[in-house]
C-alpha atoms as a PDB file:
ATOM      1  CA  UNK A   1     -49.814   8.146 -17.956  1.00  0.00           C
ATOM      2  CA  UNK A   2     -46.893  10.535 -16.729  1.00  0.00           C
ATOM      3  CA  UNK A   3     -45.472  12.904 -19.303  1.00  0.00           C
ATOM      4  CA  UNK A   4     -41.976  11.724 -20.255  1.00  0.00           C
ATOM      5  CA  UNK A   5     -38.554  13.765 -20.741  1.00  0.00           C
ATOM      6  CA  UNK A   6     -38.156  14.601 -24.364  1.00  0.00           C
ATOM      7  CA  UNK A   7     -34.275  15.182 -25.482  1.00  0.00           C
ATOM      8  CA  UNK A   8     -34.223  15.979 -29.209  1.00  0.00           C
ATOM      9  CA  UNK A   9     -30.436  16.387 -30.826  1.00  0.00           C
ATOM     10  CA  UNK A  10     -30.230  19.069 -33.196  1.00  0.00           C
ATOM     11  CA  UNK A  11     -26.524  18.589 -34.305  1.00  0.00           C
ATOM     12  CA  UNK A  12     -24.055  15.741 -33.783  1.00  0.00           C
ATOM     13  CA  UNK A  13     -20.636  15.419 -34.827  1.00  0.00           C
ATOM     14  CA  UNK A  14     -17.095  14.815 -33.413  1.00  0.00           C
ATOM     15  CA  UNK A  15     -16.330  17.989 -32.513  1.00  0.00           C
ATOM     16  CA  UNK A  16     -19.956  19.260 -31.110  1.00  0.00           C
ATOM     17  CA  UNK A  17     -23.375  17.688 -30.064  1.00  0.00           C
ATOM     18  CA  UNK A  18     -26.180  19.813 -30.184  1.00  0.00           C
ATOM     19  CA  UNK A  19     -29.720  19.071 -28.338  1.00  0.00           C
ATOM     20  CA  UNK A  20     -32.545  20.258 -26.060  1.00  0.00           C
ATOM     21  CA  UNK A  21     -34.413  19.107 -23.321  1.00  0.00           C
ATOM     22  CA  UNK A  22     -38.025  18.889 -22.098  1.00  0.00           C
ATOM     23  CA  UNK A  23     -39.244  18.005 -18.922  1.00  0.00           C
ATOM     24  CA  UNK A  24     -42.913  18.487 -18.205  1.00  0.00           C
ATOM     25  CA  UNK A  25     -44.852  19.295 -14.798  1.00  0.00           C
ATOM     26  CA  UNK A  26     -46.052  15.766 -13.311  1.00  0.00           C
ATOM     27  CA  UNK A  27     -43.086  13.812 -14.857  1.00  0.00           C
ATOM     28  CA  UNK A  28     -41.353  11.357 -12.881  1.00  0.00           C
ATOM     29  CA  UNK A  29     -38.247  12.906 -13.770  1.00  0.00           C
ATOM     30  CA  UNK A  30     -38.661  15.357 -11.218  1.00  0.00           C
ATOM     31  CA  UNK A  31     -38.681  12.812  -8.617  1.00  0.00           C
ATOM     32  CA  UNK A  32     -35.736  10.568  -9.886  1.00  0.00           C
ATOM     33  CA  UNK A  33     -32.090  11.745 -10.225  1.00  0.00           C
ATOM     34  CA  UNK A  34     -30.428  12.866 -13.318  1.00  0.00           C
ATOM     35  CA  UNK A  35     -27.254  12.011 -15.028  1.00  0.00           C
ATOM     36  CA  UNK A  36     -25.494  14.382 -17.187  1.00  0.00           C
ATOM     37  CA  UNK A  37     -23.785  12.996 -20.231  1.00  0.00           C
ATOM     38  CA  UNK A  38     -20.856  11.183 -20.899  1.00  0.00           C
ATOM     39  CA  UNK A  39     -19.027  14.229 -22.198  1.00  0.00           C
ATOM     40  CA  UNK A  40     -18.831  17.887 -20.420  1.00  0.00           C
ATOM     41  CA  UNK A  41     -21.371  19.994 -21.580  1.00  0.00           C
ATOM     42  CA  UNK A  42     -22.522  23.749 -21.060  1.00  0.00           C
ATOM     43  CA  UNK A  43     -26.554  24.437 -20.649  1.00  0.00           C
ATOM     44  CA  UNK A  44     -28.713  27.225 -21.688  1.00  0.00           C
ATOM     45  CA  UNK A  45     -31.612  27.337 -20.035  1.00  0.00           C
ATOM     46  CA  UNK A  46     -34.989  28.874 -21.415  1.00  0.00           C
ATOM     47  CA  UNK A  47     -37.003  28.414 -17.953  1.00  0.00           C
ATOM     48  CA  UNK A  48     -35.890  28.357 -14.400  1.00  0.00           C
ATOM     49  CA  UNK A  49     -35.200  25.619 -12.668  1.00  0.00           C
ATOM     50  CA  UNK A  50     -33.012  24.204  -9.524  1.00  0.00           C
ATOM     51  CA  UNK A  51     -30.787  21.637  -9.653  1.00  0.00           C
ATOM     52  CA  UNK A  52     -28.953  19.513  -6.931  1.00  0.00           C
ATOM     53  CA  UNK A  53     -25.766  18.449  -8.275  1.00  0.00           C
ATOM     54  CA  UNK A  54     -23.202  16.136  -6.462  1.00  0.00           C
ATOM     55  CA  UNK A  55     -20.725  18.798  -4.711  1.00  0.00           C
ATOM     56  CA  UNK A  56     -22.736  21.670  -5.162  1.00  0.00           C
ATOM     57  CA  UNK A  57     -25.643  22.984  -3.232  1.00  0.00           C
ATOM     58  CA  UNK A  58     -28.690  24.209  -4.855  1.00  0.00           C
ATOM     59  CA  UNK A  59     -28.255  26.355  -7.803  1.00  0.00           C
ATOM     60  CA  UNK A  60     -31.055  28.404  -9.559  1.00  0.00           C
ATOM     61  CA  UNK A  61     -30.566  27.862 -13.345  1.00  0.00           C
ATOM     62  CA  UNK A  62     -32.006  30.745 -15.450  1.00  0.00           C
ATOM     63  CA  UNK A  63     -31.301  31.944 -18.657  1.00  0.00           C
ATOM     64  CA  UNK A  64     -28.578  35.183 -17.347  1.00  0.00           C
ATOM     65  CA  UNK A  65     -26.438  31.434 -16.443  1.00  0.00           C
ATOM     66  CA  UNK A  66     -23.943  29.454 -18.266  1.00  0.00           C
ATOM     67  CA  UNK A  67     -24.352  26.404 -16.525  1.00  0.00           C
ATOM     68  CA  UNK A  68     -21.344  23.027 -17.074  1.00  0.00           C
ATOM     69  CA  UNK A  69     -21.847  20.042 -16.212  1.00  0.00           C
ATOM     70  CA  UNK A  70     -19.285  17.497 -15.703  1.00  0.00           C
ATOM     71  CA  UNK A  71     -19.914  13.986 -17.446  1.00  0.00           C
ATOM     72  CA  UNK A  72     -21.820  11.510 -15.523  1.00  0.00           C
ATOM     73  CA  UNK A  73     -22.606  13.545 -12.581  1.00  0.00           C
ATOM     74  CA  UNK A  74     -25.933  12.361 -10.630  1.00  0.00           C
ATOM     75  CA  UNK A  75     -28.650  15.515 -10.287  1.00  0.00           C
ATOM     76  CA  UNK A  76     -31.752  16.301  -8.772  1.00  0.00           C
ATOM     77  CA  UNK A  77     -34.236  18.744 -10.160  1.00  0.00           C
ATOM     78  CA  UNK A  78     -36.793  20.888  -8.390  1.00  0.00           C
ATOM     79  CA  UNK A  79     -39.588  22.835 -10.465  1.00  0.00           C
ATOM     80  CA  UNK A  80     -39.901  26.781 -10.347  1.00  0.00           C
ATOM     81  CA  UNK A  81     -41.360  26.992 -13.644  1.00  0.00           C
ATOM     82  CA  UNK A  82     -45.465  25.891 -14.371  1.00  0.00           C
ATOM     83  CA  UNK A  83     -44.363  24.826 -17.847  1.00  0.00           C
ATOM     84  CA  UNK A  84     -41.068  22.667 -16.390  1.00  0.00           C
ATOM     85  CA  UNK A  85     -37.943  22.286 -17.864  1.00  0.00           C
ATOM     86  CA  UNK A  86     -36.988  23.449 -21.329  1.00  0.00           C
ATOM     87  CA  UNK A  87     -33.318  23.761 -21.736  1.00  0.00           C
ATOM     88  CA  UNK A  88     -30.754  23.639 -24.661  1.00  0.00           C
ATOM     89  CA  UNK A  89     -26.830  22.132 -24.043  1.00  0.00           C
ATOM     90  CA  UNK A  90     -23.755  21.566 -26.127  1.00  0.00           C
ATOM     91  CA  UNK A  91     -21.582  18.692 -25.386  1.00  0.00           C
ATOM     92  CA  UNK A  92     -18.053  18.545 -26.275  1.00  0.00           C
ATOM     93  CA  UNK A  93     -15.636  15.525 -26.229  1.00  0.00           C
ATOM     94  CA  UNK A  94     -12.880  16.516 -22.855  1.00  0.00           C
ATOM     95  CA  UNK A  95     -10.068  17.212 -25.605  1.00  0.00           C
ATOM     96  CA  UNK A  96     -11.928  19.802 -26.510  1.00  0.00           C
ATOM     97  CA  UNK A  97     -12.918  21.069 -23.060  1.00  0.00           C
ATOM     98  CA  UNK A  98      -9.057  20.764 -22.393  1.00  0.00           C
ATOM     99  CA  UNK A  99      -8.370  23.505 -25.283  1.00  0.00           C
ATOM    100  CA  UNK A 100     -11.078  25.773 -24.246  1.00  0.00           C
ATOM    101  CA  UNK A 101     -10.168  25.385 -20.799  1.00  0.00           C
ATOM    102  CA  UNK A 102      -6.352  26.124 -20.626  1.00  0.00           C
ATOM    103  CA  UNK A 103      -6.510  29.757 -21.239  1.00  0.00           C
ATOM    104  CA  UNK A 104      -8.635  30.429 -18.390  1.00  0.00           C
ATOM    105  CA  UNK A 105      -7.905  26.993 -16.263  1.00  0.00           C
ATOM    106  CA  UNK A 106      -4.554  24.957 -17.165  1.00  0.00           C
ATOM    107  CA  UNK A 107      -5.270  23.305 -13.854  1.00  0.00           C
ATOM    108  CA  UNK A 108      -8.862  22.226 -14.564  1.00  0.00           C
ATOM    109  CA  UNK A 109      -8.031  21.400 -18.209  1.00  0.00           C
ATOM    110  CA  UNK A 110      -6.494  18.272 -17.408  1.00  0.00           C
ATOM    111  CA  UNK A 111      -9.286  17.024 -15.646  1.00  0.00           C
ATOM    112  CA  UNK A 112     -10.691  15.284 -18.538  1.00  0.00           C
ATOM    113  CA  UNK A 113     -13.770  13.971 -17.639  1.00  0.00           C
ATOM    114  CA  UNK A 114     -14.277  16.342 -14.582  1.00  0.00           C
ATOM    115  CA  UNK A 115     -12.723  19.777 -15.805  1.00  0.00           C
ATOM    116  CA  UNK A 116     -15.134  22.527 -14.351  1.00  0.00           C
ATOM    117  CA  UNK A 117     -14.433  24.575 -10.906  1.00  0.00           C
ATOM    118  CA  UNK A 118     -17.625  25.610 -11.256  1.00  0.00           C
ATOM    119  CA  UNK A 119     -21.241  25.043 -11.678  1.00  0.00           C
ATOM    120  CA  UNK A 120     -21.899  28.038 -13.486  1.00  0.00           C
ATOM    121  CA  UNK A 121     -21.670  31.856 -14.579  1.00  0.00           C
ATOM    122  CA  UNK A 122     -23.159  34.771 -15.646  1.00  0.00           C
ATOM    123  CA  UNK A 123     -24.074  34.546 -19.581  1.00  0.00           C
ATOM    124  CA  UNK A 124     -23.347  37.507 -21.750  1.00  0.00           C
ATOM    125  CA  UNK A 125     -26.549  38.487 -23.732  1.00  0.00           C
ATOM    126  CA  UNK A 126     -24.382  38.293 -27.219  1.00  0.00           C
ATOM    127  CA  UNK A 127     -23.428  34.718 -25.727  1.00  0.00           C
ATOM    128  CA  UNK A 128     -27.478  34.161 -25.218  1.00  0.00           C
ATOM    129  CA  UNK A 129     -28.521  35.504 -28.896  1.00  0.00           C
ATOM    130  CA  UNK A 130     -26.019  33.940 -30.800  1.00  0.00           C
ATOM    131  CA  UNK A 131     -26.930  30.454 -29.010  1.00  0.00           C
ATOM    132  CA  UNK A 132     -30.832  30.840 -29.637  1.00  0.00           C
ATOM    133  CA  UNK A 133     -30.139  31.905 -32.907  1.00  0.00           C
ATOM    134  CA  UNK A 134     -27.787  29.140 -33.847  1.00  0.00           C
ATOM    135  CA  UNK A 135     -30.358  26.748 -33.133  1.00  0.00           C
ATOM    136  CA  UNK A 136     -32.841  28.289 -34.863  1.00  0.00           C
ATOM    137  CA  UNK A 137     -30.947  27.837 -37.519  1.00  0.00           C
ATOM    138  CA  UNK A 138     -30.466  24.169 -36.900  1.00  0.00           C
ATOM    139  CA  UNK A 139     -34.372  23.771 -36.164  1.00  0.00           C
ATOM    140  CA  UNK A 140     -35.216  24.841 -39.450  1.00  0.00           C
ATOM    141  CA  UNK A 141     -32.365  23.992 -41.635  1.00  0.00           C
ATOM    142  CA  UNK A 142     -32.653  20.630 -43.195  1.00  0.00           C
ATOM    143  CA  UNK A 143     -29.608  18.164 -41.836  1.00  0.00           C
ATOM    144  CA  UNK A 144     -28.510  17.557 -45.465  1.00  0.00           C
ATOM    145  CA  UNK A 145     -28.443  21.663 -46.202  1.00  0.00           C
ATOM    146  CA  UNK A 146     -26.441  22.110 -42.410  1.00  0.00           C
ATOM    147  CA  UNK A 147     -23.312  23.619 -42.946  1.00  0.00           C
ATOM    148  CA  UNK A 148     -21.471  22.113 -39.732  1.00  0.00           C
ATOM    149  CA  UNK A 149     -18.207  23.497 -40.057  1.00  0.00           C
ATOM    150  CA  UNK A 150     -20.163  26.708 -39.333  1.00  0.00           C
ATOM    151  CA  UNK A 151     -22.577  25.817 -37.262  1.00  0.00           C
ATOM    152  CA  UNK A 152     -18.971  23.832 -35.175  1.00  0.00           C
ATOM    153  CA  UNK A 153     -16.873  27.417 -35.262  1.00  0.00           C
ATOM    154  CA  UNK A 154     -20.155  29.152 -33.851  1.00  0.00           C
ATOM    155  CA  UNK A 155     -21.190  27.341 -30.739  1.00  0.00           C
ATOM    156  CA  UNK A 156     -17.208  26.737 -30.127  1.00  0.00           C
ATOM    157  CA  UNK A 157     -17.047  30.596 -30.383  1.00  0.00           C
ATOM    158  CA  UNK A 158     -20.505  30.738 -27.650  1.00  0.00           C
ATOM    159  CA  UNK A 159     -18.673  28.142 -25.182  1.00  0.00           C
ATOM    160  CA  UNK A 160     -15.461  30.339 -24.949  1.00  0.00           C
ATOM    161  CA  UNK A 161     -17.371  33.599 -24.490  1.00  0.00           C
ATOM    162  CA  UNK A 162     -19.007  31.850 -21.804  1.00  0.00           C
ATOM    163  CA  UNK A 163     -16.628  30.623 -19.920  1.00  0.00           C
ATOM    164  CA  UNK A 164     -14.291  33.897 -20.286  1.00  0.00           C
ATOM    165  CA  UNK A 165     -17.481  35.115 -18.559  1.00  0.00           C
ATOM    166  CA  UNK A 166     -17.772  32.504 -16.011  1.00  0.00           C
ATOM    167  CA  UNK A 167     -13.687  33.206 -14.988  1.00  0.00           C
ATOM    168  CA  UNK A 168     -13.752  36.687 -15.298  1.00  0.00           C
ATOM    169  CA  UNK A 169     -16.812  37.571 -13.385  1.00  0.00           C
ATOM    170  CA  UNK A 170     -17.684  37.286  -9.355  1.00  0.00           C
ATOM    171  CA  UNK A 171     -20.282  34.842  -9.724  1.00  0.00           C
ATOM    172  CA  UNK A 172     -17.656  32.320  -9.936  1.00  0.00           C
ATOM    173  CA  UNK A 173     -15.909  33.170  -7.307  1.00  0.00           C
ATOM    174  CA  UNK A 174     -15.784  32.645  -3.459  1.00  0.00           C
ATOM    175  CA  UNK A 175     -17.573  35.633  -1.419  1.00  0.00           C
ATOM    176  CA  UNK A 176     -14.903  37.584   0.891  1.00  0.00           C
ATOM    177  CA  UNK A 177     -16.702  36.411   4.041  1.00  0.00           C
ATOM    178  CA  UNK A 178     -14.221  34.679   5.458  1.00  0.00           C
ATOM    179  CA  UNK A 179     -16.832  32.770   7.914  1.00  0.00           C
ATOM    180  CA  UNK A 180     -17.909  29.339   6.390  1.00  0.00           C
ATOM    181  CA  UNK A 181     -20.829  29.275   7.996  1.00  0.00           C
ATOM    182  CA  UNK A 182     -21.692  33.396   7.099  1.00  0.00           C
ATOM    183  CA  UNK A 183     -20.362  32.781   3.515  1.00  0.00           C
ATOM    184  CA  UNK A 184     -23.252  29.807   3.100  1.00  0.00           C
ATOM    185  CA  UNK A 185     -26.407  31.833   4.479  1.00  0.00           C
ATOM    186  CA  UNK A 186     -25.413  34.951   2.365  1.00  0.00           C
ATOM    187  CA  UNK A 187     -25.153  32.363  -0.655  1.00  0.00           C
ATOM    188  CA  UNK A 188     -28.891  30.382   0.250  1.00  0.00           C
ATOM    189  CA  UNK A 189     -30.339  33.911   0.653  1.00  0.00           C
ATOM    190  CA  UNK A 190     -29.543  34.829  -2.535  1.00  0.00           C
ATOM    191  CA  UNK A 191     -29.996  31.735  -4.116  1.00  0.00           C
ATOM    192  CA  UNK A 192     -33.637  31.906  -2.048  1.00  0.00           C
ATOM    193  CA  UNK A 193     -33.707  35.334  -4.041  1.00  0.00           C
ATOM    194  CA  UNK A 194     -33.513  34.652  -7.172  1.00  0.00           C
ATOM    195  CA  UNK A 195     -35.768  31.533  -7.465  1.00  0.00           C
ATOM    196  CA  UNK A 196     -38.509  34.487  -5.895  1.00  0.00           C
ATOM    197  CA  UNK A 197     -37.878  36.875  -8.915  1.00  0.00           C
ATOM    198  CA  UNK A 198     -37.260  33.966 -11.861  1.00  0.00           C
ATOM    199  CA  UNK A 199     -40.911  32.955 -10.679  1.00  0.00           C
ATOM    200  CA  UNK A 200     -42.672  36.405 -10.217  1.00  0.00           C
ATOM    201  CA  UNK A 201     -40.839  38.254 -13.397  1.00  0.00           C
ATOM    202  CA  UNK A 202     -44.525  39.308 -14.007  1.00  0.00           C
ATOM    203  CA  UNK A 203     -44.884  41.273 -10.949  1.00  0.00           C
ATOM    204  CA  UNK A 204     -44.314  44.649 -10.175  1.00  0.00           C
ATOM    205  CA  UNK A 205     -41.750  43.353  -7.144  1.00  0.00           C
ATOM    206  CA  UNK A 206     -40.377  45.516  -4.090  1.00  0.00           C
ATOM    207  CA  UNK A 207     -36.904  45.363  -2.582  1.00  0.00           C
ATOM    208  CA  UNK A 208     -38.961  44.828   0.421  1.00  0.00           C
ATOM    209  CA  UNK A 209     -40.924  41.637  -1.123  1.00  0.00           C
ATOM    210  CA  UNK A 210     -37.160  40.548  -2.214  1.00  0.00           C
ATOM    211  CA  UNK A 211     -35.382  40.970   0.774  1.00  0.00           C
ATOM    212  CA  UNK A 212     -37.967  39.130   2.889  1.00  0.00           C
ATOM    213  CA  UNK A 213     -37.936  36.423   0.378  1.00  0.00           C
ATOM    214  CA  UNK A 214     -34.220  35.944   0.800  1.00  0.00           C
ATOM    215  CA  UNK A 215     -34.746  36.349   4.851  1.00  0.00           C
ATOM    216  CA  UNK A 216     -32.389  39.367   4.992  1.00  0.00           C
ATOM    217  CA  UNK A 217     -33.404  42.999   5.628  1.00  0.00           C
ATOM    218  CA  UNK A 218     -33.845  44.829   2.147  1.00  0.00           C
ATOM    219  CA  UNK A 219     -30.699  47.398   3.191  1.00  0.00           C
ATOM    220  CA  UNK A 220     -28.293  44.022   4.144  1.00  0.00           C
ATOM    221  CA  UNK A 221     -29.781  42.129   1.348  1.00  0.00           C
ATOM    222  CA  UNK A 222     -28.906  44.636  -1.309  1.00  0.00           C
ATOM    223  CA  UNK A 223     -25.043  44.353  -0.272  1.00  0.00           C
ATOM    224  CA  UNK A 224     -24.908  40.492   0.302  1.00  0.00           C
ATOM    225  CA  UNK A 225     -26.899  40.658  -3.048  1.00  0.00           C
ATOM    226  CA  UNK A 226     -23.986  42.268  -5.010  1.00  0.00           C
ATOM    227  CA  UNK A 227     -20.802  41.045  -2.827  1.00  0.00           C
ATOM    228  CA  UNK A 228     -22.358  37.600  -4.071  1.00  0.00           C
ATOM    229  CA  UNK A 229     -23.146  38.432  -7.859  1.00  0.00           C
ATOM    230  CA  UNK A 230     -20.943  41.425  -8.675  1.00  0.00           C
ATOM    231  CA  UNK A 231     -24.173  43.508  -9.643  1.00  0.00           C
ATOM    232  CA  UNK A 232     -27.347  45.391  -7.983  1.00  0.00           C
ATOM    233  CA  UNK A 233     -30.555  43.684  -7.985  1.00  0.00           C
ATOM    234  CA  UNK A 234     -32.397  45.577  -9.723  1.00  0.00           C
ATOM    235  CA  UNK A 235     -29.864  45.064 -12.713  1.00  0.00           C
ATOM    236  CA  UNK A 236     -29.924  41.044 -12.526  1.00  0.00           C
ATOM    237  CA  UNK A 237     -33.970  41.699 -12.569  1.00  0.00           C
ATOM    238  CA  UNK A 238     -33.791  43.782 -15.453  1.00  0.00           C
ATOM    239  CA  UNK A 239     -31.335  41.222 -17.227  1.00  0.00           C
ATOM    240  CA  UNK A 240     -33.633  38.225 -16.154  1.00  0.00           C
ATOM    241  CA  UNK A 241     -36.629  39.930 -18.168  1.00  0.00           C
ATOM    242  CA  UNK A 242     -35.303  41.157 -21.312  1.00  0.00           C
ATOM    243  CA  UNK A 243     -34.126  38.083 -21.241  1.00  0.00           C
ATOM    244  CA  UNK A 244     -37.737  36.258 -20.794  1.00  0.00           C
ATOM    245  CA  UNK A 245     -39.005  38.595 -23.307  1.00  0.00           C
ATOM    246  CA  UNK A 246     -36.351  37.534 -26.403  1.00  0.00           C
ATOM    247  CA  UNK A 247     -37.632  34.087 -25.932  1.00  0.00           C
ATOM    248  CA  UNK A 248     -41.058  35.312 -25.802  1.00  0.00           C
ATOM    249  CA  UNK A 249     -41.106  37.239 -28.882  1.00  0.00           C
ATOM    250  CA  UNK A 250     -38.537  35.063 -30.954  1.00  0.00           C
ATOM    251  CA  UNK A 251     -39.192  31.630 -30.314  1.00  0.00           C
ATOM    252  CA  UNK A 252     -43.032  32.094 -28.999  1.00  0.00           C
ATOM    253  CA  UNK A 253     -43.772  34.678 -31.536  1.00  0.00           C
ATOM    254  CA  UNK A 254     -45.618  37.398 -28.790  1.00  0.00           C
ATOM    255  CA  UNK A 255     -46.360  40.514 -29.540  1.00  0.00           C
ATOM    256  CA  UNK A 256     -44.461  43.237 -28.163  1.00  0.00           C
ATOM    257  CA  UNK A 257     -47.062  44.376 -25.341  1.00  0.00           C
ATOM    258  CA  UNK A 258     -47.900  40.855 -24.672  1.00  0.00           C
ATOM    259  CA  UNK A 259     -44.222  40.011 -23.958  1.00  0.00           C
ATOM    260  CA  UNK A 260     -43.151  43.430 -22.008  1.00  0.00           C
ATOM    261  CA  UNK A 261     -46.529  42.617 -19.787  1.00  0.00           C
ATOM    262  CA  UNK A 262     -45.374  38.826 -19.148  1.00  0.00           C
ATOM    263  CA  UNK A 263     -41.807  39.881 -18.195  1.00  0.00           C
ATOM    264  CA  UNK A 264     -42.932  42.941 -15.710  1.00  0.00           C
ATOM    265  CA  UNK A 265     -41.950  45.875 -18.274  1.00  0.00           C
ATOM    266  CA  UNK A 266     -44.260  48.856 -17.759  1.00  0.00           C
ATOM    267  CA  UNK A 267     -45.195  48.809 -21.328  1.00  0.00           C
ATOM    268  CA  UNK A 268     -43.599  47.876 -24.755  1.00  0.00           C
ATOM    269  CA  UNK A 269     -41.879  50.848 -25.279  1.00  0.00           C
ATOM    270  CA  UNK A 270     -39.591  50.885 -21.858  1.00  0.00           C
ATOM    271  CA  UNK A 271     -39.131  47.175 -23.123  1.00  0.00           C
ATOM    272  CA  UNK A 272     -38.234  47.741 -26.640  1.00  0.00           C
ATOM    273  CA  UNK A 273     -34.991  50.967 -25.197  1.00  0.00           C
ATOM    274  CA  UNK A 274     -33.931  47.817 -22.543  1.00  0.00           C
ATOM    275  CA  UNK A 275     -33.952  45.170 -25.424  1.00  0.00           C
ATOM    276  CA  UNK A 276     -31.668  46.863 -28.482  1.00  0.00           C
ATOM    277  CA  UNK A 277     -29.611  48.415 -24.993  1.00  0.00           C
ATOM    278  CA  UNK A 278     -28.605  44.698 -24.216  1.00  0.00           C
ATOM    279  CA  UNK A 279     -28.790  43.161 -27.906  1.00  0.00           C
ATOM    280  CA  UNK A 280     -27.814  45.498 -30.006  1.00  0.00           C
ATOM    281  CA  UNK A 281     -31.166  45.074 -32.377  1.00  0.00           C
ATOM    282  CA  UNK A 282     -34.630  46.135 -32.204  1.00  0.00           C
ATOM    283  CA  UNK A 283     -37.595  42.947 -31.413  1.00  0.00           C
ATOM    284  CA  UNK A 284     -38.321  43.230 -34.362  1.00  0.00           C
ATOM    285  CA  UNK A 285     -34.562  43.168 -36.597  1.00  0.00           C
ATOM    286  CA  UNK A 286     -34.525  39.934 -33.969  1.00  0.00           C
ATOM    287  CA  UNK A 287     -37.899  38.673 -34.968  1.00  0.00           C
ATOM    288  CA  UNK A 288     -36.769  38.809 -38.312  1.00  0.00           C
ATOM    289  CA  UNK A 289     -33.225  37.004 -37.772  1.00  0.00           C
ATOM    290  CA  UNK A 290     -34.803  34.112 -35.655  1.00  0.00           C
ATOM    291  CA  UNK A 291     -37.340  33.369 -38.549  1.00  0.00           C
ATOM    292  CA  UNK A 292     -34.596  33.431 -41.198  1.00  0.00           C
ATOM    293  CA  UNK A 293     -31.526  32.348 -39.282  1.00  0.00           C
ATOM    294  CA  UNK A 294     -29.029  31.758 -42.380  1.00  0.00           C
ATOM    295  CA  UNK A 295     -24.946  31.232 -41.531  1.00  0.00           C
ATOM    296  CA  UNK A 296     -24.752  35.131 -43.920  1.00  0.00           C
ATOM    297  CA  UNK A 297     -26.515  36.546 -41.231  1.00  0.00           C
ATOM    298  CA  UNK A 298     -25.863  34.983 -38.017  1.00  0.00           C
ATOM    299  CA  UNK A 299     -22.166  35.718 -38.574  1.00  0.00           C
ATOM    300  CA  UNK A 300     -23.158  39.447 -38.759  1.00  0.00           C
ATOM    301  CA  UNK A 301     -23.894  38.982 -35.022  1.00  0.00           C
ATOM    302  CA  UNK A 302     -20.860  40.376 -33.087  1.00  0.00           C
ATOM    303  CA  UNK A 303     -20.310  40.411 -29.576  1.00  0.00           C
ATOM    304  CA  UNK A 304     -22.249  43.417 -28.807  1.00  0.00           C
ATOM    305  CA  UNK A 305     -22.792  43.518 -24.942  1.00  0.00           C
ATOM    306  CA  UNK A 306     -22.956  46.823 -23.405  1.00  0.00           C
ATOM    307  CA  UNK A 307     -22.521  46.924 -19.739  1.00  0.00           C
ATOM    308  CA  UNK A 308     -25.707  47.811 -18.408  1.00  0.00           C
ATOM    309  CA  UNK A 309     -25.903  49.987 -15.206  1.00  0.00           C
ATOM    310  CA  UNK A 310     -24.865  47.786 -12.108  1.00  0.00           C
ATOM    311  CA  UNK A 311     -23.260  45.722 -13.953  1.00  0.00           C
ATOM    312  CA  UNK A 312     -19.481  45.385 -14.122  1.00  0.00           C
ATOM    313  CA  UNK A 313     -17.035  44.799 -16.953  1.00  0.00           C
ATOM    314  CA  UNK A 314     -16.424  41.607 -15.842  1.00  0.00           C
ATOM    315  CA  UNK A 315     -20.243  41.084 -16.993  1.00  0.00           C
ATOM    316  CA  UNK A 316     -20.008  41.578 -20.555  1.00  0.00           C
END
């Protein structure tokens, strides 16, 4: 028997729904298209994964993305992780979209079923902790003990730091190769690119092994890499694994050296300078808050993303 999706919902109310999704190697899922929901929702991914969406090209969703998906759109999937899909998303009814949006996109905004330009951005790392943290919280709250007006204000408060993100930063926007057809091989060589690093964070990789991945010389690749993203490789690399590793020590409860070894950090101590760097805690103040995830201390958690090197302002 083929392992089936799993989609639990954490939270649901008017204003917000709250859920995660499962998708297990060997699942017929892979093979059959998707359909996002019948309300606009953004996606937090855990584990990489590509998807095919109607309008867009493939698209390497990782856990440094922000990732929207207009309602009812038809997607394909295609497996980079061994362990699948596992992915959280909020959903939002389109009025609310439409208030989040009009700051950044009056145009878009009215678009109420369809209102994002694009498929996805970068994802501040205070954006990322505050979501895994939030549901956490949710995961091992009681639904009768929730408070939802908080746990509303807070992922409303994650959506429109990711999306400032998303508008502000060069992910998001069209490369300044004016040639169509040069504009779409720089963007499949870096999309080839980054599925090769989400799927070899372990290894000790060369801007050589990189480059040839993406089909580019290492010296081209490296400016095609950061006309395309806005940052070096070697940042998005180091962003990608810190990254791996918070999930690794928080939700899967590794040790230190276990998790620095599994994301390609020399050892636990370079891990443990990168880690309070981009979160603004130790691993282990962020053990701590993901084990006792109360509102008190979640809203304690301020927006505290410095701008590692390579990485723009735009980025934080």
């Amino acid at each position: 028997m083929q392992p089936a999706i799993q989609i639990r919902t954490l939270f649901d109310s008017p204003v917000l729904k709250a859920s995660q999704v499962r998708l297990p190697p060997g699942s017929r899922e892979w093979v059959n298209p998707g359909t996002t929901q019948s309300a606009p929702e953004i996606a937090f991914p855990h584990l990489p994964v590509i998807n095919v969406v109607d309008g867009h090209g493939p698209v390497l969703r990782d856990s440094t993305s922000a990732n929207f998906n207009n309602a009812e759109t038809r997607f394909y999937r295609k497996q980079v992780h061994p362990r699948g899909v596992l992915t959280d998303w909020f959903a939002l009814p389109p009025t609310v979209w439409q208030d989040l949006l009009a700051p950044v996109d009056p145009v878009q905004a009215e678009k109420m079923g369809t209102p994002f330009r694009y498929p996805q951005g970068r994802l501040p790392a205070s954006a990322l902790q505050r979501q895994r943290t939030l549901f956490a919280y949710l995961e091992s709250t009681p639904a009768s003990n929730v408070d939802r007006v908080f746990v509303e204000e807070t992922a409303l408060s994650i959506v429109q730091e990711s999306l400032q993100a998303a508008y502000a930063n060069s992910t998001t926007r069209r490369s300044s190769v004016r040639r169509s057809s040069t504009r779409k091989a720089h963007e499949d060589a870096v999309q080839r690119a980054l599925e090769f690093m989400a799927s070899r964070l372990h290894e000790p990789l060369s801007l050589e092994q990189i480059g040839r991945a993406a089909m580019l010389s290492p010296f081209h690749f490296t400016r095609v890499f950061r006309r395309q993203t806005g940052m070096t490789i070697h940042a998005h690399l180091t962003d990608l694994r810190v990254r791996a590793a918070y999930d690794a020590i928080c939700i899967e409860g590794k040790d230190l050296s276990e998790a620095a070894l599994d994301a390609g950090f020399s050892n636990r101590s370079h891990l443990s300078r990168t880690f309070s760097s981009r979160f603004g805690l130790s691993p282990a103040d962020a053990r701590r808050l993901f084990k006792d995830p109360s509102p008190s201390k979640l809203r304690k958690l301020v927006r505290f993303s410095p701008i590692p090197p390579g990485l723009p302002d735009a980025f934080r």
